[in-house]
PDB file of N, CA and C in Angstrom:
ATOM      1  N   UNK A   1     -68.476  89.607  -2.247  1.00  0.00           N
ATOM      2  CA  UNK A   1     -67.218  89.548  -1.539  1.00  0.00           C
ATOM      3  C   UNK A   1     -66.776  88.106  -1.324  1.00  0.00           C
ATOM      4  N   UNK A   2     -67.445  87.163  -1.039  1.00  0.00           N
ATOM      5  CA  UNK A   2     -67.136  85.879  -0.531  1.00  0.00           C
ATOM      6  C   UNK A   2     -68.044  84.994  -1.512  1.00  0.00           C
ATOM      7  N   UNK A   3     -68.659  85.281  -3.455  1.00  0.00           N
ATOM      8  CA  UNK A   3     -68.748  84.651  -3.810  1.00  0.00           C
ATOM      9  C   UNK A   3     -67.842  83.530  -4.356  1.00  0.00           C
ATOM     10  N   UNK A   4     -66.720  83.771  -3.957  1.00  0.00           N
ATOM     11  CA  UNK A   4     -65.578  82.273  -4.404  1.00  0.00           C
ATOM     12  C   UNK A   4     -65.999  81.229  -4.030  1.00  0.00           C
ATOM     13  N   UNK A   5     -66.413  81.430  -2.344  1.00  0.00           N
ATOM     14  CA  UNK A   5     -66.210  80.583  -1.621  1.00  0.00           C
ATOM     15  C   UNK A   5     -67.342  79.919  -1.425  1.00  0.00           C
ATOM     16  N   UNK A   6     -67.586  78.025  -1.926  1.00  0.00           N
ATOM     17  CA  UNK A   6     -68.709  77.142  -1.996  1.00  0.00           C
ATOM     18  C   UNK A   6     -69.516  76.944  -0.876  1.00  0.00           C
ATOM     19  N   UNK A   7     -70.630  77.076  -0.545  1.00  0.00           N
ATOM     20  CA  UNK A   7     -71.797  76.581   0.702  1.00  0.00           C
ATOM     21  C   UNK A   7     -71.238  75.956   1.244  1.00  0.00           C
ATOM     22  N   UNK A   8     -70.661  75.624   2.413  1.00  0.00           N
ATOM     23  CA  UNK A   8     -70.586  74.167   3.408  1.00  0.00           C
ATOM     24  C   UNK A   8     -71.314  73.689   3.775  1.00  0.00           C
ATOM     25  N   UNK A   9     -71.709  72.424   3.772  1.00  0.00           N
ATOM     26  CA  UNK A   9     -73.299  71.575   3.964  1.00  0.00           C
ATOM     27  C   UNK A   9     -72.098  70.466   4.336  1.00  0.00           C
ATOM     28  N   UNK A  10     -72.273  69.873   5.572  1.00  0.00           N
ATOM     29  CA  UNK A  10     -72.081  68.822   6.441  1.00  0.00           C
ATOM     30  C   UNK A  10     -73.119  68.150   7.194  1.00  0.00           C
ATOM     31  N   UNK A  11     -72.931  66.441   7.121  1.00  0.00           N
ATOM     32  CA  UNK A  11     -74.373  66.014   7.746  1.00  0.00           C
ATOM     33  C   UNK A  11     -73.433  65.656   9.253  1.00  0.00           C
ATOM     34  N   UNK A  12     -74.332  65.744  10.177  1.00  0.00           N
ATOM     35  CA  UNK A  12     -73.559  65.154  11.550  1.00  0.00           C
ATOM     36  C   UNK A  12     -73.379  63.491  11.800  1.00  0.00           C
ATOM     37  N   UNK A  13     -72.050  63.109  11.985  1.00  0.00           N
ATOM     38  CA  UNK A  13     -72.113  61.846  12.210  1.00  0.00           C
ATOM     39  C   UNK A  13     -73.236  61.126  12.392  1.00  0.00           C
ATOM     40  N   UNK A  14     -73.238  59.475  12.134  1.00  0.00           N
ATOM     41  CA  UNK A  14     -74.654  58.810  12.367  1.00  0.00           C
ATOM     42  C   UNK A  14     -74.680  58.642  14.093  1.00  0.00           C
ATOM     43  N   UNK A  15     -73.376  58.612  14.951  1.00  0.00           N
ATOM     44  CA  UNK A  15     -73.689  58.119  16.352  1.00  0.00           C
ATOM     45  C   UNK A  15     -74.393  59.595  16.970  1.00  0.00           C
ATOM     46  N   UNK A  16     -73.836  60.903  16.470  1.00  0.00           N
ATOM     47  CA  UNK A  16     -74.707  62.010  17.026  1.00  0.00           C
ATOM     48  C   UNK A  16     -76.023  62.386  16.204  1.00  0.00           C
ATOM     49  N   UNK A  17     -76.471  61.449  15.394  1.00  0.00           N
ATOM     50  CA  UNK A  17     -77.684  61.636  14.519  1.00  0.00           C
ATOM     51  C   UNK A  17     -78.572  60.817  16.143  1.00  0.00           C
ATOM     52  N   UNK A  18     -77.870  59.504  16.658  1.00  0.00           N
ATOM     53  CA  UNK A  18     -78.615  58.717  17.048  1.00  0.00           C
ATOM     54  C   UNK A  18     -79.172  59.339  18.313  1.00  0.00           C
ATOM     55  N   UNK A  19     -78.271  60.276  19.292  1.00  0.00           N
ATOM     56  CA  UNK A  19     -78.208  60.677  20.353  1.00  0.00           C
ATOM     57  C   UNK A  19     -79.066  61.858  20.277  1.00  0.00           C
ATOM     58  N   UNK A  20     -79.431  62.549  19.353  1.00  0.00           N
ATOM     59  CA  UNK A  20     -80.170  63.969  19.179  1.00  0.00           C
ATOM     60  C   UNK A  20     -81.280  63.328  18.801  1.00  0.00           C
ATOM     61  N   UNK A  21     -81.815  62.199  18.208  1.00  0.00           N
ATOM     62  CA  UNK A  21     -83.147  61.649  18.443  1.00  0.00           C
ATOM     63  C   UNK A  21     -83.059  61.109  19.649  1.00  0.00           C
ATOM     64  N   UNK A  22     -82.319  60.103  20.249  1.00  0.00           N
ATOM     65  CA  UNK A  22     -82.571  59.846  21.884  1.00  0.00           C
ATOM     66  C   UNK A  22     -82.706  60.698  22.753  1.00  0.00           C
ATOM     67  N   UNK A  23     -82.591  61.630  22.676  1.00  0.00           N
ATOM     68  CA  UNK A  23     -82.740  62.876  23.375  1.00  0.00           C
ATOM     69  C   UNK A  23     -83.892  63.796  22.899  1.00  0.00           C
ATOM     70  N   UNK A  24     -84.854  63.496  22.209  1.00  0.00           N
ATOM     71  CA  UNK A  24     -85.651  64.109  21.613  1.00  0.00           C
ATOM     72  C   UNK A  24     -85.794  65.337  21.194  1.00  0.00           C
ATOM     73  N   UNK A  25     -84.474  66.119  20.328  1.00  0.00           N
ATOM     74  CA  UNK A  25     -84.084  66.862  19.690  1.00  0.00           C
ATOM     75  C   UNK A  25     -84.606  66.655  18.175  1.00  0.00           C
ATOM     76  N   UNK A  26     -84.472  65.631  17.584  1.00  0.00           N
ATOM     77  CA  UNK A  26     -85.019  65.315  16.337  1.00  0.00           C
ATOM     78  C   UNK A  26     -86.134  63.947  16.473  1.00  0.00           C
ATOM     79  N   UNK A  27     -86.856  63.852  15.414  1.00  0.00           N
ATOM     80  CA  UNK A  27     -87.430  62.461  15.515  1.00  0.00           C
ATOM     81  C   UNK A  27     -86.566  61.070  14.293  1.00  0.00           C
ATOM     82  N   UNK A  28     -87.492  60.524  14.548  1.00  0.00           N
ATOM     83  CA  UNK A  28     -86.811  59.206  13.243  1.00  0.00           C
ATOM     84  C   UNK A  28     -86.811  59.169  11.798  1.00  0.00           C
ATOM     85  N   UNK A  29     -87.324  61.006  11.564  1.00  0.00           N
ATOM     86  CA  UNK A  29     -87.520  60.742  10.080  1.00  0.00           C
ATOM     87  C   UNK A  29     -86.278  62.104   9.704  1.00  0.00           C
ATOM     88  N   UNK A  30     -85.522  62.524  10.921  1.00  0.00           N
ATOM     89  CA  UNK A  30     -85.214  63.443  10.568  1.00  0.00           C
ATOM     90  C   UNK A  30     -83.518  63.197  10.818  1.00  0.00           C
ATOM     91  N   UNK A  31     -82.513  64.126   9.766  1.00  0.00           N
ATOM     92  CA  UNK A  31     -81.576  63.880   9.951  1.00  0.00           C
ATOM     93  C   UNK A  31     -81.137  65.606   9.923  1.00  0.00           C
ATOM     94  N   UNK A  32     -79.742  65.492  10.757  1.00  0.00           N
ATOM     95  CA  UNK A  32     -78.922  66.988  10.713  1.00  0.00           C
ATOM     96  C   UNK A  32     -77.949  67.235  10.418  1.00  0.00           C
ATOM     97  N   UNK A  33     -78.389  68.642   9.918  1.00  0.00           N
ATOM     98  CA  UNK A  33     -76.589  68.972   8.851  1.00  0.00           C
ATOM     99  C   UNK A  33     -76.534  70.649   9.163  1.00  0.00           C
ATOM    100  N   UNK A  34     -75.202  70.806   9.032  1.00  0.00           N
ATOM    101  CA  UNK A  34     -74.587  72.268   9.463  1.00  0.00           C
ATOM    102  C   UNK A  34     -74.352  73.070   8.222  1.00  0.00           C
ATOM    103  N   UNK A  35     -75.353  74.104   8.071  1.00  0.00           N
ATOM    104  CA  UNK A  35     -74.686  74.900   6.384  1.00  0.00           C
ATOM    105  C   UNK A  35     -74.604  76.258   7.435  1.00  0.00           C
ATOM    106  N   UNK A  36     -72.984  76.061   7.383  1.00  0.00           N
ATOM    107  CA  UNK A  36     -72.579  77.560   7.832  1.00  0.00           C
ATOM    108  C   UNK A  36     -72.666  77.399   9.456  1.00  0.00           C
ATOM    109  N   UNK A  37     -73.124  78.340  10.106  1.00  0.00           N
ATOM    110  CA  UNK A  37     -72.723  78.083  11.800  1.00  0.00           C
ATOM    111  C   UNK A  37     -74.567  77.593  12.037  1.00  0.00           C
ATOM    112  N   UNK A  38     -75.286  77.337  10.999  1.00  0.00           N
ATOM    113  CA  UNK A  38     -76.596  77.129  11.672  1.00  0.00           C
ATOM    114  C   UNK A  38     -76.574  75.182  11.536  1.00  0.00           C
ATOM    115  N   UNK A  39     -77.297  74.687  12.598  1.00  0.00           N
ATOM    116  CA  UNK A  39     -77.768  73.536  12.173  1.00  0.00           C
ATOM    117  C   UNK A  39     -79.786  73.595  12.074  1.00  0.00           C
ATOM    118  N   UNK A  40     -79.353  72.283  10.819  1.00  0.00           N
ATOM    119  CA  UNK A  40     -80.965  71.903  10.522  1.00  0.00           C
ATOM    120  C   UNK A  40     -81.581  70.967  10.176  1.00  0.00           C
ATOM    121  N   UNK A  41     -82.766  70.625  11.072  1.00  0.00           N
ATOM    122  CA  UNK A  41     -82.598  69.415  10.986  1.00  0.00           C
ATOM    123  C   UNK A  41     -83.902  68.990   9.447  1.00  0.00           C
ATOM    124  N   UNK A  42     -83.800  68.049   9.161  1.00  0.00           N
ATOM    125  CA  UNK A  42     -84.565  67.837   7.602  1.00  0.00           C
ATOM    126  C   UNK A  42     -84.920  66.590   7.702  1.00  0.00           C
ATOM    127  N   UNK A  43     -86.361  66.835   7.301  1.00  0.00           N
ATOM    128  CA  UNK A  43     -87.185  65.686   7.153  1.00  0.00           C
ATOM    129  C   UNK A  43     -86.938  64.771   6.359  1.00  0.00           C
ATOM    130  N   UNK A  44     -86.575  63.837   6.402  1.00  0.00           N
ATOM    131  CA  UNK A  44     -86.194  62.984   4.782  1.00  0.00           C
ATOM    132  C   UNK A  44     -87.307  62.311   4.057  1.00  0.00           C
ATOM    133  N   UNK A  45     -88.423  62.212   5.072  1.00  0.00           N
ATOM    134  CA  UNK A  45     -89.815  61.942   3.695  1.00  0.00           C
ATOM    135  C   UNK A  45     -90.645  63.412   3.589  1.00  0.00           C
ATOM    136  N   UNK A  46     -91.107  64.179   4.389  1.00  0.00           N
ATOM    137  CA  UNK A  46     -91.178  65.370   4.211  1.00  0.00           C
ATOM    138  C   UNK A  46     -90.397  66.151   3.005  1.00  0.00           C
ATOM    139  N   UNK A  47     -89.709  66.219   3.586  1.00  0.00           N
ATOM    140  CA  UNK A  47     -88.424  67.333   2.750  1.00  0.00           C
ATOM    141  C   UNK A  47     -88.667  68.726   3.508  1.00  0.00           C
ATOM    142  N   UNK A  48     -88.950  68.513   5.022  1.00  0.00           N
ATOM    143  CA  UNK A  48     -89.107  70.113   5.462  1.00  0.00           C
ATOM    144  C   UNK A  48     -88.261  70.150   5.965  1.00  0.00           C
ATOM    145  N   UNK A  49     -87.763  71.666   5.878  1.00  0.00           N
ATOM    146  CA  UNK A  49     -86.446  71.689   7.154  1.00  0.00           C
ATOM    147  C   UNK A  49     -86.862  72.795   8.319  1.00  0.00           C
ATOM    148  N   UNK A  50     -86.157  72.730   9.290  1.00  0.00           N
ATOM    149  CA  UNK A  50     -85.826  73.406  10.461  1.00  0.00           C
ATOM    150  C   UNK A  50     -85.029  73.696  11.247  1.00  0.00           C
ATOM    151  N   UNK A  51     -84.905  75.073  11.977  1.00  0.00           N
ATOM    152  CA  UNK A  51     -83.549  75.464  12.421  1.00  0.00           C
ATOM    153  C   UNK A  51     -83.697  74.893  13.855  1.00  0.00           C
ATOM    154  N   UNK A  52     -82.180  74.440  13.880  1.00  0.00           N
ATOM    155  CA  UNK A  52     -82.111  73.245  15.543  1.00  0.00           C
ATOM    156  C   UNK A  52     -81.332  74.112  16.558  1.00  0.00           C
ATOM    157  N   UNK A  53     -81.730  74.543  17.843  1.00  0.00           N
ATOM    158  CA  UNK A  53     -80.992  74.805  18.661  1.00  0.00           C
ATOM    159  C   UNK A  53     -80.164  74.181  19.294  1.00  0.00           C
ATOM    160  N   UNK A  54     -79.400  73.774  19.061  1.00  0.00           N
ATOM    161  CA  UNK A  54     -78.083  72.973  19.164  1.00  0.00           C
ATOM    162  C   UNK A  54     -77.091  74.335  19.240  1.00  0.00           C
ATOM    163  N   UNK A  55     -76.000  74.086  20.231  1.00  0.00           N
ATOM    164  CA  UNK A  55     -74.622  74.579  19.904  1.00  0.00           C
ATOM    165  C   UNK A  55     -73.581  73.918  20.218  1.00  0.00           C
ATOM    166  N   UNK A  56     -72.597  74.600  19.547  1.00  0.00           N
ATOM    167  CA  UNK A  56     -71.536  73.879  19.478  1.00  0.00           C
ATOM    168  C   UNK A  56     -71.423  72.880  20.668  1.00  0.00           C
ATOM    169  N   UNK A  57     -71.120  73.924  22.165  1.00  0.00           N
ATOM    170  CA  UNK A  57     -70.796  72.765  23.249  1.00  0.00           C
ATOM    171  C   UNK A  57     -71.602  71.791  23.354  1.00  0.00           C
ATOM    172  N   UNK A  58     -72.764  71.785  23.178  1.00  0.00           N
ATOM    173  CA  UNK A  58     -73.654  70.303  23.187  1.00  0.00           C
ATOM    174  C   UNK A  58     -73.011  69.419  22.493  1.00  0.00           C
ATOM    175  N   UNK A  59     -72.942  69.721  21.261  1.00  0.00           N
ATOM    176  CA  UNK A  59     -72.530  68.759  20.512  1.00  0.00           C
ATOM    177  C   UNK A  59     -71.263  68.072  20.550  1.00  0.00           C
ATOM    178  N   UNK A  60     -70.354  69.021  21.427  1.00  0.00           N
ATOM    179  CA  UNK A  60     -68.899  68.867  21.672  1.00  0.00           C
ATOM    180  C   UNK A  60     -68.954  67.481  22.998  1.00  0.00           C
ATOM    181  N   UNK A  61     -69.862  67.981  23.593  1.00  0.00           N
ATOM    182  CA  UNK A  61     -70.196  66.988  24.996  1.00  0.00           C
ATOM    183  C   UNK A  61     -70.371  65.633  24.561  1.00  0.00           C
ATOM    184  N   UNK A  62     -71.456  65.601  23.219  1.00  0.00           N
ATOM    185  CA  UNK A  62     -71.866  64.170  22.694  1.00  0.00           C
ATOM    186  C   UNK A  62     -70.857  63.575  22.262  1.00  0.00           C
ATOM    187  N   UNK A  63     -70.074  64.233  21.333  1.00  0.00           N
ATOM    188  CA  UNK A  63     -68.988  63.837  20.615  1.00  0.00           C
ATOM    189  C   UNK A  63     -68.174  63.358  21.557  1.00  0.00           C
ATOM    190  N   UNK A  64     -67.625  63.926  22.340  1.00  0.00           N
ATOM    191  CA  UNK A  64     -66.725  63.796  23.617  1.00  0.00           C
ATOM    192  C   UNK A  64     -66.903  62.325  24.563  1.00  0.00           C
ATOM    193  N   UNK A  65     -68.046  61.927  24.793  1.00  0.00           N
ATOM    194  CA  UNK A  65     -69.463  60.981  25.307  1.00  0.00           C
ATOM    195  C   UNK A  65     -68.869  60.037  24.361  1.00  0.00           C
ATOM    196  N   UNK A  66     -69.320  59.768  22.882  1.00  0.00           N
ATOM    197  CA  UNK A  66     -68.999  58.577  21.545  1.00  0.00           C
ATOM    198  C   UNK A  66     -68.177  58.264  21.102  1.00  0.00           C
ATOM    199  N   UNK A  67     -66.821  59.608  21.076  1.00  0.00           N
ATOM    200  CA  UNK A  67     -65.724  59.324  20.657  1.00  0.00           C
ATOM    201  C   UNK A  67     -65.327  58.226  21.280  1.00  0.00           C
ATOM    202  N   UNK A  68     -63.735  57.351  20.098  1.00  0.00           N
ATOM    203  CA  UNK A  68     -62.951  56.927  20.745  1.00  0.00           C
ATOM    204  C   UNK A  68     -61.797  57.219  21.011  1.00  0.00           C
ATOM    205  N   UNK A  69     -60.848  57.070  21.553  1.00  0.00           N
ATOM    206  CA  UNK A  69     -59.342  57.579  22.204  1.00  0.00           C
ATOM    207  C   UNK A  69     -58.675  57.850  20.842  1.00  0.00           C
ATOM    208  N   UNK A  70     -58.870  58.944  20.698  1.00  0.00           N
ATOM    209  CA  UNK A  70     -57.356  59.910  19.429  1.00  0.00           C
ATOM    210  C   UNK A  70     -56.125  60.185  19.562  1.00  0.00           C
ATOM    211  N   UNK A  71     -55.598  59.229  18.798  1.00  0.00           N
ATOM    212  CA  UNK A  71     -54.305  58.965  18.987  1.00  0.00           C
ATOM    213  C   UNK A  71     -53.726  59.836  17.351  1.00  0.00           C
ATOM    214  N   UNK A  72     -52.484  60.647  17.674  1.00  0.00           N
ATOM    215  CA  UNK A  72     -51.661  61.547  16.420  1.00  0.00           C
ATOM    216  C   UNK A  72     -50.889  60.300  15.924  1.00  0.00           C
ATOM    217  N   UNK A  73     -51.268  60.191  13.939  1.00  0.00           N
ATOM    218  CA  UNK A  73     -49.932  59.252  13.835  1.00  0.00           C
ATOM    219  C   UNK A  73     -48.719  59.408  12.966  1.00  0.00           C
ATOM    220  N   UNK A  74     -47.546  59.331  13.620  1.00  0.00           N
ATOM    221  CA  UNK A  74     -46.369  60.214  12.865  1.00  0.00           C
ATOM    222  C   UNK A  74     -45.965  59.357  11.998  1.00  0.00           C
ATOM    223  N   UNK A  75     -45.367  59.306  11.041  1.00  0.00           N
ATOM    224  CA  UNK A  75     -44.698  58.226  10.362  1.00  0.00           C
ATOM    225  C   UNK A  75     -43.416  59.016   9.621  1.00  0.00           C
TER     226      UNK A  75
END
């Protein structure tokens, strides 16, 4: 039914890569990416992965926390 449609694999920004290891959610070898509504985080000398309990609002909070002021631009 939905073979058209390609995998989505997104890695999470590097400032919320930094904050989910400061927070000891991930460690220093590990980075996270979203395929589909799951995140996971992946070893990059390993090569293991794992499913991260993260949701959305967390991540919305961090983002929210790092962002800077978004401004719409019309031209």
């Amino acid at each position: 039914m939905f073979q058209h449609l390609k995998e989505l694999i997104v890695y999470l920004p590097d400032d919320i890569q930094k904050i989910l290891r400061k927070n000891g959610l991930t460690n220093e070898h590990e980075v996270v990416l979203k395929e589909g509504d799951v995140y996971i985080a992946v070893n990059v000398i390993a090569k293991s992965r794992r499913v991260l309990n993260v949701t959305d609002s967390l991540l919305e909070k961090y983002t929210s926390a790092t962002s800077t002021t978004r401004r719409i631009l019309k031209g």
